[in-house]
N, C-alpha and C. Protein backbone atom coordinates (compact mmCIF):
# COMPACT_ATOMS: atom_id res chain seq x y z
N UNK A 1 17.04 17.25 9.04
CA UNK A 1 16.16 17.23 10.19
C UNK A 1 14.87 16.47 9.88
N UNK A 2 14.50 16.65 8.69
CA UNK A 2 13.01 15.91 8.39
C UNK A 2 13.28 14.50 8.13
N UNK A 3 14.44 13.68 7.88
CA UNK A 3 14.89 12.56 8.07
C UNK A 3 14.49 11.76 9.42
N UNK A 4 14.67 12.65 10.41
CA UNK A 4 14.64 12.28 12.07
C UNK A 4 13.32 12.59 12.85
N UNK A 5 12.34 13.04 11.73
CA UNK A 5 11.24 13.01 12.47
C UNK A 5 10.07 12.11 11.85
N UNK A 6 9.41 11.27 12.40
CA UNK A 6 8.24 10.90 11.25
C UNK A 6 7.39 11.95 10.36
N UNK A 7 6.69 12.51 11.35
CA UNK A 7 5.88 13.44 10.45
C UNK A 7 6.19 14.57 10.10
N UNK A 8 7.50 14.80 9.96
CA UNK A 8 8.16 16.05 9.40
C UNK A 8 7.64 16.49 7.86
N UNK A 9 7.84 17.39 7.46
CA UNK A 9 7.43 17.77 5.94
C UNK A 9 8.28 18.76 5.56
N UNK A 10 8.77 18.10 4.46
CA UNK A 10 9.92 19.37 3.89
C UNK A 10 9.34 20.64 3.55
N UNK A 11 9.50 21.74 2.73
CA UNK A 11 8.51 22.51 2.98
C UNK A 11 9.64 23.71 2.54
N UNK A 12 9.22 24.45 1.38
CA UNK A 12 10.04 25.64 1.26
C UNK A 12 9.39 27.00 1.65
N UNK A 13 9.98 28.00 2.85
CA UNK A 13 9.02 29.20 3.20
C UNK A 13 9.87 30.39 2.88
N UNK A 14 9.02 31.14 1.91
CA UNK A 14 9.35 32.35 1.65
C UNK A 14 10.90 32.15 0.50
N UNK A 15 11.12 31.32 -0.10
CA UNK A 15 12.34 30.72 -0.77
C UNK A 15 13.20 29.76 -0.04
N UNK A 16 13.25 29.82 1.01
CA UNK A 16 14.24 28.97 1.94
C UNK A 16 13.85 27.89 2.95
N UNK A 17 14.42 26.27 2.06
CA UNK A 17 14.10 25.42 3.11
C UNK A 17 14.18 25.03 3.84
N UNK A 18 12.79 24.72 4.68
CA UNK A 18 12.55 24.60 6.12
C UNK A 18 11.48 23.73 6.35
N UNK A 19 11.26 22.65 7.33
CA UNK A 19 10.86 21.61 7.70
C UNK A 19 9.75 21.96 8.94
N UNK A 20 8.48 21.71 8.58
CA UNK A 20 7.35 21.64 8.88
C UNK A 20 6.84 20.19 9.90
N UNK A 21 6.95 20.72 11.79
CA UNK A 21 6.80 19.31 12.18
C UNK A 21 5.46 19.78 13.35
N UNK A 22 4.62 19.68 13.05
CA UNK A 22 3.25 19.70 13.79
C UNK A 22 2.97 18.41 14.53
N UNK A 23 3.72 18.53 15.64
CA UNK A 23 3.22 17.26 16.12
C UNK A 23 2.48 16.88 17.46
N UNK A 24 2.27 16.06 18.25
CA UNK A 24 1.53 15.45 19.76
C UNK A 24 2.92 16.87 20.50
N UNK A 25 3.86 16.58 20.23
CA UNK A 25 4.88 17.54 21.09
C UNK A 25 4.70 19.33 21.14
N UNK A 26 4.33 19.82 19.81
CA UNK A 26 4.08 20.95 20.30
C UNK A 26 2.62 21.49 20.74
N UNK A 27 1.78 20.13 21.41
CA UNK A 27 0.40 20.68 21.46
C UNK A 27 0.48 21.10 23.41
N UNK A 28 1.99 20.36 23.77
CA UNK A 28 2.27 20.60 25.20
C UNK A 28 1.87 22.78 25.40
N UNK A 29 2.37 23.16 24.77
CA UNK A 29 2.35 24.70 24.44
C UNK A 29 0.73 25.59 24.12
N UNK A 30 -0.21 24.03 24.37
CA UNK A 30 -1.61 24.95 23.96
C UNK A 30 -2.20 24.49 25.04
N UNK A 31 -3.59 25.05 25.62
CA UNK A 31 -4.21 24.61 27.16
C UNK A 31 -5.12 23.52 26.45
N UNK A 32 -5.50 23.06 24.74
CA UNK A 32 -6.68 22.18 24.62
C UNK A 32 -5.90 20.83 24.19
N UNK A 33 -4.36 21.10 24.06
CA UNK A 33 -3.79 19.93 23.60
C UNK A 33 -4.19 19.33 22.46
N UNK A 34 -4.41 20.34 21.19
CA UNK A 34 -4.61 20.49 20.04
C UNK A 34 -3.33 20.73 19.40
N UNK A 35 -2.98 20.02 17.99
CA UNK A 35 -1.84 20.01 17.47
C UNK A 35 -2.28 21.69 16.73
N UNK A 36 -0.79 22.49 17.05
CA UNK A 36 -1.77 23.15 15.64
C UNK A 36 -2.24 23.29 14.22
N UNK A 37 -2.40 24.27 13.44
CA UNK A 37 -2.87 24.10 11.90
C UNK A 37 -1.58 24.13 11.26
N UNK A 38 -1.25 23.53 10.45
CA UNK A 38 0.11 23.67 9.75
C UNK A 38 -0.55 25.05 8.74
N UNK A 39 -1.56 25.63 8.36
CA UNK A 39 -1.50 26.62 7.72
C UNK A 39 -1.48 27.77 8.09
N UNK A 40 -1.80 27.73 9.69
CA UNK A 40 -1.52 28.98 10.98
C UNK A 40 -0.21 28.96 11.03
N UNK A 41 0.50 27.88 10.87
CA UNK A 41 1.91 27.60 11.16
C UNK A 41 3.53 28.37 10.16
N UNK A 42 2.53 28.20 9.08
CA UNK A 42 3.09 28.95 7.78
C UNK A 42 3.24 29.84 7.75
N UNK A 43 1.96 30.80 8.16
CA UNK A 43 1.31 31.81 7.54
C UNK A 43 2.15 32.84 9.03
N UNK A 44 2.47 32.34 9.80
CA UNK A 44 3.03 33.50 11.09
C UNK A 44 4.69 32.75 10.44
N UNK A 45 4.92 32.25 10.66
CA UNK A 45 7.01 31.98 9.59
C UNK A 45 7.01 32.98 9.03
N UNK A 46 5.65 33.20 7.65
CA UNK A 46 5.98 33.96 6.86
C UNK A 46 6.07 35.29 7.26
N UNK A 47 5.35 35.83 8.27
CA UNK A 47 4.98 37.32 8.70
C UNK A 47 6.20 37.48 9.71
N UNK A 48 6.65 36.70 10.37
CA UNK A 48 8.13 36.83 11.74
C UNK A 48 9.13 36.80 10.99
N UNK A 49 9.29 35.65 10.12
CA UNK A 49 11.19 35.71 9.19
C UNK A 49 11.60 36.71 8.63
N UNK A 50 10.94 37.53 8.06
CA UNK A 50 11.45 38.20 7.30
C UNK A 50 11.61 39.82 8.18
N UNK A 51 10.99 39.46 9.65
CA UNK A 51 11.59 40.67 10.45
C UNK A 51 13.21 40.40 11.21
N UNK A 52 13.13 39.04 11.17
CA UNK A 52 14.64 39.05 11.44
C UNK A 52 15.87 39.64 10.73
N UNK A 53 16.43 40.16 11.42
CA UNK A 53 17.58 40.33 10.68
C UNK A 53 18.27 39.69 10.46
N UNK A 54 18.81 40.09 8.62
CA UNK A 54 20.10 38.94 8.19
C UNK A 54 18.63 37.93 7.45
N UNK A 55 17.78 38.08 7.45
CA UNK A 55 16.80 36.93 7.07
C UNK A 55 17.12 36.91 5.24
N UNK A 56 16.75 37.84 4.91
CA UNK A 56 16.84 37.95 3.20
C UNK A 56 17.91 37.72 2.48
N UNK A 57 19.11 37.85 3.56
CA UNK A 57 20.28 37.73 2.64
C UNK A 57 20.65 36.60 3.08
N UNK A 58 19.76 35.38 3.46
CA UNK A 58 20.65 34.13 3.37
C UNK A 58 20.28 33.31 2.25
């Protein structure tokens, strides 16, 4: 997937990799049309994945 985006960033979270894409597209989702922080971005992955289930054992 990070092949197909320019500003993609590979990116390993919580052990398992996953691709980091902060871009003009997800700022449609905010009212100031601000990209967001890729370290806000991290930091809630890390606190939501691991409530999924099935998350740890992949």
């Amino acid at each position: 997937m990070a092949d197909l985006l320019n500003t993609a960033q590979k990116r390993t979270v919580l052990g398992h990799p996953a691709v980091l894409h902060s871009d003009r597209t997800i700022a449609i989702w905010r009212q100031d049309s601000v990209v967001p922080d890729d370290a806000a971005l991290l930091s809630v992955a890390e606190k939501v994945l691991p409530t999924i289930p099935g998350w740890g054992n992949g």
